[in-house]
N, C-alpha and C. Protein backbone atom coordinates (compact mmCIF):
# COMPACT_ATOMS: atom_id res chain seq x y z
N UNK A 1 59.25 -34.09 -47.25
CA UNK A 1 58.26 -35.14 -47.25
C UNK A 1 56.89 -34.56 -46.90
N UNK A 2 55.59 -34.85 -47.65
CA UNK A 2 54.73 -34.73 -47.30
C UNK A 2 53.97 -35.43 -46.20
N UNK A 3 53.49 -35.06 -45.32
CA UNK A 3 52.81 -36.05 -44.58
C UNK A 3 51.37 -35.83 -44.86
N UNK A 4 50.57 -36.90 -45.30
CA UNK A 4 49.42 -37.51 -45.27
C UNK A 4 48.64 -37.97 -44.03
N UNK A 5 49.32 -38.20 -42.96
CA UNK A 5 49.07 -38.69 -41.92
C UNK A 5 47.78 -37.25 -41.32
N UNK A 6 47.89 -35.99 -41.70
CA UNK A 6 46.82 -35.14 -40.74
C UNK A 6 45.36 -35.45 -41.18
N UNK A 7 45.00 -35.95 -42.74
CA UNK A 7 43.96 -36.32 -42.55
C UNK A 7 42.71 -37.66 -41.74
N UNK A 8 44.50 -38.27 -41.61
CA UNK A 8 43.43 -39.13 -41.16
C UNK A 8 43.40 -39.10 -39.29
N UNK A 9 44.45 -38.27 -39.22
CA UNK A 9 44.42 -37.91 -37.70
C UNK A 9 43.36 -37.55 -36.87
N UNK A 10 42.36 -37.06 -37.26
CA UNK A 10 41.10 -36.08 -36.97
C UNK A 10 40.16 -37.73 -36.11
N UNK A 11 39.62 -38.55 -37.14
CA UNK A 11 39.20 -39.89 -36.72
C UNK A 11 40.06 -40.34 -35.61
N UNK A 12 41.42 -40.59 -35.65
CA UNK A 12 41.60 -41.21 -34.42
C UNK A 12 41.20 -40.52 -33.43
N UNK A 13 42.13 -39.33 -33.33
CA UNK A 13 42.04 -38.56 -32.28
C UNK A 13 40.17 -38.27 -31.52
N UNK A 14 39.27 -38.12 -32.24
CA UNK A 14 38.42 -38.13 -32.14
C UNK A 14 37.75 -39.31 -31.02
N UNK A 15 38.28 -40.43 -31.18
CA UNK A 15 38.17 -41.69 -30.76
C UNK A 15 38.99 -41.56 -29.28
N UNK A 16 40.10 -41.65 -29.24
CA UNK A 16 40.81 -41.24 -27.90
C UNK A 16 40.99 -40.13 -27.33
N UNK A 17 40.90 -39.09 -27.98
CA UNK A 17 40.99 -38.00 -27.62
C UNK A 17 42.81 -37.45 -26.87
N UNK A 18 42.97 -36.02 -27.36
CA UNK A 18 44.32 -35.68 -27.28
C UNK A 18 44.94 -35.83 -25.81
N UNK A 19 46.04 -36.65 -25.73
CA UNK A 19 46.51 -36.49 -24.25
C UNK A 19 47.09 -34.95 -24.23
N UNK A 20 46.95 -34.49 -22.87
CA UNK A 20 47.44 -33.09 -22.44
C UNK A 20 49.36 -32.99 -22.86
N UNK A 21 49.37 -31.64 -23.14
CA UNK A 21 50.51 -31.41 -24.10
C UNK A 21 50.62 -31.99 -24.83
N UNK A 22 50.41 -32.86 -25.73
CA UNK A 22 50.77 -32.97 -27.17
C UNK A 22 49.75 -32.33 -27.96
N UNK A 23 50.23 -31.82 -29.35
CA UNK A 23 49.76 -31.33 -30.56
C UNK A 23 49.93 -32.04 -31.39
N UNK A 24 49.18 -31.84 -32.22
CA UNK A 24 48.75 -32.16 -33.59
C UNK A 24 49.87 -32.35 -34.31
N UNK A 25 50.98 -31.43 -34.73
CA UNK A 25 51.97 -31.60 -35.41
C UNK A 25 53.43 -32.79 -34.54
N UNK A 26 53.94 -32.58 -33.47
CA UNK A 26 54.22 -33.98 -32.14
C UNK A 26 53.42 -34.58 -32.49
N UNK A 27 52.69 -34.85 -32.38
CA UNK A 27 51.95 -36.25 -32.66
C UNK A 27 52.39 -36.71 -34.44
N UNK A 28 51.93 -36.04 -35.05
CA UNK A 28 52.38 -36.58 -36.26
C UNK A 28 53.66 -36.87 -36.54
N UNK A 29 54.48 -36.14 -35.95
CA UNK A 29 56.12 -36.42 -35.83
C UNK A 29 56.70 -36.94 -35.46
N UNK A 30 55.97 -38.02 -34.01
CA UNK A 30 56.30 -38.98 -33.12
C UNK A 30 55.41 -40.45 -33.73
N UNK A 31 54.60 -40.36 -34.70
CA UNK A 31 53.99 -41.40 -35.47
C UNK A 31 55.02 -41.78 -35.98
N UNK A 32 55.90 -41.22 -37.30
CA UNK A 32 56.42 -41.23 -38.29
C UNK A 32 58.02 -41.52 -37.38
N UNK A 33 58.43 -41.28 -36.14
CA UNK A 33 59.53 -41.49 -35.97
C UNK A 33 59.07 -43.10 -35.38
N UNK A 34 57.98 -42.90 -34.56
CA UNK A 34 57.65 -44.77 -34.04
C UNK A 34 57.85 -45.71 -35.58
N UNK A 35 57.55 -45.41 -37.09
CA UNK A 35 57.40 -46.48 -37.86
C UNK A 35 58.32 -46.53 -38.35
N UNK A 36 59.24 -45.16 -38.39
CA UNK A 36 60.68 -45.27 -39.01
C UNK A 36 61.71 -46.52 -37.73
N UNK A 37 61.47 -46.52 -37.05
CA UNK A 37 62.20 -47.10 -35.77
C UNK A 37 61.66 -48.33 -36.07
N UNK A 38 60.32 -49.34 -36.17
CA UNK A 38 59.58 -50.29 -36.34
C UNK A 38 60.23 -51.02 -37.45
N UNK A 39 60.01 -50.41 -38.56
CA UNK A 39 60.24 -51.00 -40.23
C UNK A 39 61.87 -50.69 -40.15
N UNK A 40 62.54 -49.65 -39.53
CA UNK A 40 63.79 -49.80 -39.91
C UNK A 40 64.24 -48.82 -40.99
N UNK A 41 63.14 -47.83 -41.41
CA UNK A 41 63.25 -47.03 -42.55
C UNK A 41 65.08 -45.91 -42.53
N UNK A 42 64.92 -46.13 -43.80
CA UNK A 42 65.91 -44.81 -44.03
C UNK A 42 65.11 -43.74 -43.22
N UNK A 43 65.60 -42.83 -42.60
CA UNK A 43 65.29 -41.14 -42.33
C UNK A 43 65.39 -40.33 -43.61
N UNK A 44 66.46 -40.69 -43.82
CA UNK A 44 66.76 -39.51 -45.02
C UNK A 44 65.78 -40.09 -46.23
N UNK A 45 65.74 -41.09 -46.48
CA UNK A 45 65.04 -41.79 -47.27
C UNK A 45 63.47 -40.79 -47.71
N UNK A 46 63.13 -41.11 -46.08
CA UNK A 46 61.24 -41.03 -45.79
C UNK A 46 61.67 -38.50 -46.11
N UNK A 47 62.71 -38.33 -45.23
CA UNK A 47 62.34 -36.71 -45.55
C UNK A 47 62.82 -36.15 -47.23
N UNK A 48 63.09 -37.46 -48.28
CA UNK A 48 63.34 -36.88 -49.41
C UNK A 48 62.27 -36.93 -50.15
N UNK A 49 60.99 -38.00 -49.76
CA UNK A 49 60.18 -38.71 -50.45
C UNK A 49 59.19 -37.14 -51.16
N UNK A 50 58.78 -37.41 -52.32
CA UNK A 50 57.92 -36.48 -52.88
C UNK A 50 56.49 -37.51 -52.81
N UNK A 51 56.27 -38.27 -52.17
CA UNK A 51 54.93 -39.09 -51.63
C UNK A 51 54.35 -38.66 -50.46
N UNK A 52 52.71 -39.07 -50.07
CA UNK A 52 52.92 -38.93 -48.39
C UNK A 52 53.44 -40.31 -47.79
N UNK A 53 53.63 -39.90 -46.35
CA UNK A 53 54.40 -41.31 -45.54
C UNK A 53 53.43 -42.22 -45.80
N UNK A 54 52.19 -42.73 -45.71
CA UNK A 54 50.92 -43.51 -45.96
C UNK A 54 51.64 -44.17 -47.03
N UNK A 55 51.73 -43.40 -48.26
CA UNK A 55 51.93 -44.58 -49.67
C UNK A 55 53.54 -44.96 -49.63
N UNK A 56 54.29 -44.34 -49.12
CA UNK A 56 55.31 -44.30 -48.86
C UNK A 56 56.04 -45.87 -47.89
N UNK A 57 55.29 -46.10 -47.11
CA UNK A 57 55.00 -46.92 -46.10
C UNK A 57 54.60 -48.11 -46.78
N UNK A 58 53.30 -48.31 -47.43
CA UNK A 58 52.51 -49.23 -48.17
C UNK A 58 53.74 -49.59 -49.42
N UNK A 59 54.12 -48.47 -49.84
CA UNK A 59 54.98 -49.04 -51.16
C UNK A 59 56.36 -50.06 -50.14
N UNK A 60 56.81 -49.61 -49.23
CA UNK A 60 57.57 -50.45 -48.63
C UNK A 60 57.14 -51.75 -48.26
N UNK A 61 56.35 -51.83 -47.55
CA UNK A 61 55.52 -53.31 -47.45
C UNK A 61 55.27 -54.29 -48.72
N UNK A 62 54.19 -53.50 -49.59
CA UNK A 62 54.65 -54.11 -50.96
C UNK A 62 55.63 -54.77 -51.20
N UNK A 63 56.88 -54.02 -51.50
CA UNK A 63 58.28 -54.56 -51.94
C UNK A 63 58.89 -55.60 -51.23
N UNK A 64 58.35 -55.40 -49.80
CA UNK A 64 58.92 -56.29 -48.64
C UNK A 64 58.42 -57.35 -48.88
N UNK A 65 56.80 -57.19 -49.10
CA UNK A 65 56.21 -58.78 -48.87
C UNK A 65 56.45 -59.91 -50.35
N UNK A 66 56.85 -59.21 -51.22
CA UNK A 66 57.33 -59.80 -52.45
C UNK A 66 58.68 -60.05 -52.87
N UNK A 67 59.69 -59.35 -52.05
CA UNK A 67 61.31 -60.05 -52.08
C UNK A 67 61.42 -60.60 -50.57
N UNK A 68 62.86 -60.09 -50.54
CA UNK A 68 64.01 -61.24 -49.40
C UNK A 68 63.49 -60.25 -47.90
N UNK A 69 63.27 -59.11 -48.37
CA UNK A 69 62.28 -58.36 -46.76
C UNK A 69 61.44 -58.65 -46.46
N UNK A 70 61.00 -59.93 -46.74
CA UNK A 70 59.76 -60.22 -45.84
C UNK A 70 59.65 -60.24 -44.60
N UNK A 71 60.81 -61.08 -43.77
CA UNK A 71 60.68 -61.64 -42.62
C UNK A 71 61.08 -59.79 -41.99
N UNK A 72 61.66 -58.79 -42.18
CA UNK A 72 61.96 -57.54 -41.68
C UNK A 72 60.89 -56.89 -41.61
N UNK A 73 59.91 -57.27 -42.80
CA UNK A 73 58.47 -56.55 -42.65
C UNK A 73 57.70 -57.62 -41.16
N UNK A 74 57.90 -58.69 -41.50
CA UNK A 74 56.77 -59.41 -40.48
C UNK A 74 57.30 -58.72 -39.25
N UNK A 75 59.06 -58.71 -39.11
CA UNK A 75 59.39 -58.16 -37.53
C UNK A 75 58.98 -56.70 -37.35
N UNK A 76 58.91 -56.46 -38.57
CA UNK A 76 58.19 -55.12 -38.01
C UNK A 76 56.71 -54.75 -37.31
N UNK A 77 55.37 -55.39 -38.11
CA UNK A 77 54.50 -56.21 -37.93
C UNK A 77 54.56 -56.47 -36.15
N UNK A 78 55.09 -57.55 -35.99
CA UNK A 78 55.65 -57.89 -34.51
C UNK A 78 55.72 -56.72 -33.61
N UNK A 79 56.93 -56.00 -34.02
CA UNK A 79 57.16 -54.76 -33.37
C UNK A 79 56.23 -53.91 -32.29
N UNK A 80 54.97 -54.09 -33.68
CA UNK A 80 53.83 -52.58 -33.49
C UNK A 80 53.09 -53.87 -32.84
N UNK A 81 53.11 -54.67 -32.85
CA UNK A 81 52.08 -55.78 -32.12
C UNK A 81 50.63 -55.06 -33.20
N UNK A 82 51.03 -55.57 -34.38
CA UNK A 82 49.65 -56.05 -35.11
C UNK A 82 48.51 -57.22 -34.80
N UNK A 83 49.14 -58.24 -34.82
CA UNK A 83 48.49 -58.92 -34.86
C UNK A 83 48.52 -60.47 -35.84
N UNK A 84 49.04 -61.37 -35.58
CA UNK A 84 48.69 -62.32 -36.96
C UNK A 84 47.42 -62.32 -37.70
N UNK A 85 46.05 -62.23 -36.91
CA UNK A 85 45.32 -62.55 -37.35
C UNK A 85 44.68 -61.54 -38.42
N UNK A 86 45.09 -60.32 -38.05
CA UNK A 86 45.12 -59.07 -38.67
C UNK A 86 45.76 -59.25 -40.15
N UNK A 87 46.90 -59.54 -39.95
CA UNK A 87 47.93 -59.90 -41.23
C UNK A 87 47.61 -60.91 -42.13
N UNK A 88 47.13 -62.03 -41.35
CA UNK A 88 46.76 -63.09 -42.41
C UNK A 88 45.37 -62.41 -43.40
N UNK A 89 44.67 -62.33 -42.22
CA UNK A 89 43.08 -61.65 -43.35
C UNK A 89 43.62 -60.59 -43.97
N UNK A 90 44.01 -59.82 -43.85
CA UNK A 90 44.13 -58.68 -44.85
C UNK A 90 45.00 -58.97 -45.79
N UNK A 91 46.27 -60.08 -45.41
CA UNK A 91 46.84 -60.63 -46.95
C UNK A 91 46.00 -61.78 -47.86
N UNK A 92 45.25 -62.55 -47.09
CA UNK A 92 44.14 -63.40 -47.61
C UNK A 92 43.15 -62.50 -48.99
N UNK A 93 42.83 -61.31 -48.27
CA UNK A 93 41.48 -60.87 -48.35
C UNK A 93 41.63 -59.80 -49.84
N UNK A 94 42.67 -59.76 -49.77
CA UNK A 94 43.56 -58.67 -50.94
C UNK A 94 44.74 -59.03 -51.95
N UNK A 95 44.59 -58.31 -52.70
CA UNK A 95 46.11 -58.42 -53.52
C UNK A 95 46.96 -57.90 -52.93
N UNK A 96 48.33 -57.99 -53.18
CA UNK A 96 49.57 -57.69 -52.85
C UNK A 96 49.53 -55.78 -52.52
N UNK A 97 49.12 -55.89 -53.56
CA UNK A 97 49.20 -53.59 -53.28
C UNK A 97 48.00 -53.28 -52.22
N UNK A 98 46.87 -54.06 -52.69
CA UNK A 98 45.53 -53.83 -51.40
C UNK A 98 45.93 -53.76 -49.77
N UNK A 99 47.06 -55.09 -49.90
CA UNK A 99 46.75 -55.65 -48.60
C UNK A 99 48.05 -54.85 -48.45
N UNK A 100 49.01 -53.88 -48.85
CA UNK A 100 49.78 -53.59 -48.64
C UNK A 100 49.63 -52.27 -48.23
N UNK A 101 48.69 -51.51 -48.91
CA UNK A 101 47.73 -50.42 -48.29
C UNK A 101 47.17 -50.32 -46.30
N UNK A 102 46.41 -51.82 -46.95
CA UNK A 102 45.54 -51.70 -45.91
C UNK A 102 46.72 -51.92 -44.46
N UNK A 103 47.61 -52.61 -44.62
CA UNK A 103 48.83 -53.21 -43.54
C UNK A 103 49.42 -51.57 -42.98
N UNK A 104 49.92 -51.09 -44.23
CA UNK A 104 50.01 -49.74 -43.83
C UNK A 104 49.19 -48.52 -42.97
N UNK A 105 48.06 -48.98 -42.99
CA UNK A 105 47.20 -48.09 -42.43
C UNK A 105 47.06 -48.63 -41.21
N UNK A 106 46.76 -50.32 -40.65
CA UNK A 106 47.04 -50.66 -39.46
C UNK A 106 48.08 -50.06 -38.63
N UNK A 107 49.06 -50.32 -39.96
CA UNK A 107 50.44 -50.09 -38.97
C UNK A 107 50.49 -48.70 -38.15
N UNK A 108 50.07 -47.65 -39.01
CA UNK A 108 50.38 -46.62 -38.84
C UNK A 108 49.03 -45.89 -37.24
N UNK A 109 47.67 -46.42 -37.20
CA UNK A 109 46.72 -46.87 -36.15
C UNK A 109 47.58 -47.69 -34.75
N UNK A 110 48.67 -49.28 -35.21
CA UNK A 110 49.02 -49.22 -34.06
C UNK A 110 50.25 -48.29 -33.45
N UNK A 111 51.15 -47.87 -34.40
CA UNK A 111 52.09 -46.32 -34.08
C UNK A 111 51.31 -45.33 -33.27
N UNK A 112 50.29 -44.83 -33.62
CA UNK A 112 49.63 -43.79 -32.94
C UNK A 112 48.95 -44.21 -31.69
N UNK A 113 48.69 -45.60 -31.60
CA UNK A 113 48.77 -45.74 -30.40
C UNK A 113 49.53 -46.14 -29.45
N UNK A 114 50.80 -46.51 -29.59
CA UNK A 114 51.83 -46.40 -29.19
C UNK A 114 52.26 -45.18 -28.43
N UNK A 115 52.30 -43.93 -29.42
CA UNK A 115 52.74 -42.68 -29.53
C UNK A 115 51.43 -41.79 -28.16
N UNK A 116 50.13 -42.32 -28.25
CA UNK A 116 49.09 -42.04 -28.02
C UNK A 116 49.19 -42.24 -26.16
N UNK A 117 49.74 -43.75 -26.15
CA UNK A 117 49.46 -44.13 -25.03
C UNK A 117 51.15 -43.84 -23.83
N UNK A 118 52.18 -43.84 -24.88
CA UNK A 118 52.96 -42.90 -23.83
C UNK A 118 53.09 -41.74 -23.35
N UNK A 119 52.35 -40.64 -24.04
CA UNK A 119 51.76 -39.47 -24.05
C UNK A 119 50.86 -39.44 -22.86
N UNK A 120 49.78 -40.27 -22.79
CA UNK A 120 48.79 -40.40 -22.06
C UNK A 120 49.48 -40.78 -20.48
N UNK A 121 50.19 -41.55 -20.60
CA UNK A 121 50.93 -42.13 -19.16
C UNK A 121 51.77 -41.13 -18.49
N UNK A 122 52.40 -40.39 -19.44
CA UNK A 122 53.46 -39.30 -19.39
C UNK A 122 52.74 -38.42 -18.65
N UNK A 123 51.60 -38.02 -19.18
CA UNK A 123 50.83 -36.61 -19.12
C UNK A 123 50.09 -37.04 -17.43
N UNK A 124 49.55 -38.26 -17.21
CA UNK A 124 48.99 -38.35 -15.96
C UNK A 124 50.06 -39.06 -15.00
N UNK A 125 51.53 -38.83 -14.98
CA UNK A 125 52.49 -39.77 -14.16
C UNK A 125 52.06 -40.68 -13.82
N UNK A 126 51.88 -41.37 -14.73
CA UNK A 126 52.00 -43.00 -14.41
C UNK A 126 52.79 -43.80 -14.41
């Protein structure tokens, strides 16, 4: 599987800045295991994919928000504590693939902070 996720890593990280001991590559590896755990993904699924996880992710949502996975996508949604209000505008505001993009990219922002902020607690014993 390709991961897509290092370009856009640079911006977050930039923003919070790296908690002590983690790297760049852990971090990306602990993203992708937080959304596989969230959405419920195959593993084997996401390490066969010839996509990056980003479209990979988005194409799942897609599919979800247009068949019988919806309500598995919303609990996922839930999960990462998106947000309703987040979800409604960006499905309002877009088509089905747009807003399925853009959901993806939230999602994957609140994963890293997830990933971000147990790191951070870890690293200063809290």
């Amino acid at each position: 599987m390709r991961s897509d996720l290092e370009s856009q890593l640079p911006e977050m990280i930039s923003e919070m800045g790296m908690p002590k001991g983690l790297d760049t590559q852990t971090y990306i590896s602990q993203i992708i295991q937080q959304l596989i755990k969230d959405f419920q993904l195959d593993p084997d699924r996401i390490a066969r994919a010839s996509i990056g996880f980003v479209d990979l992710l988005a194409d799942e949502i897609a599919e979800g928000l247009s068949g019988e996975r919806a309500d598995a996508i919303f609990a996922s949604f839930y999960r990462l504590d998106l947000g309703e209000e987040v979800i409604q505008k960006t499905l309002q505001d877009f088509d089905r693939w747009e807003a399925a993009q853009a959901l993806a990219m939230h999602s994957v922002k609140r994963a890293a902070m997830k990933v971000w902020s147990r790191w951070k607690y870890k690293s200063e014993g809290i």
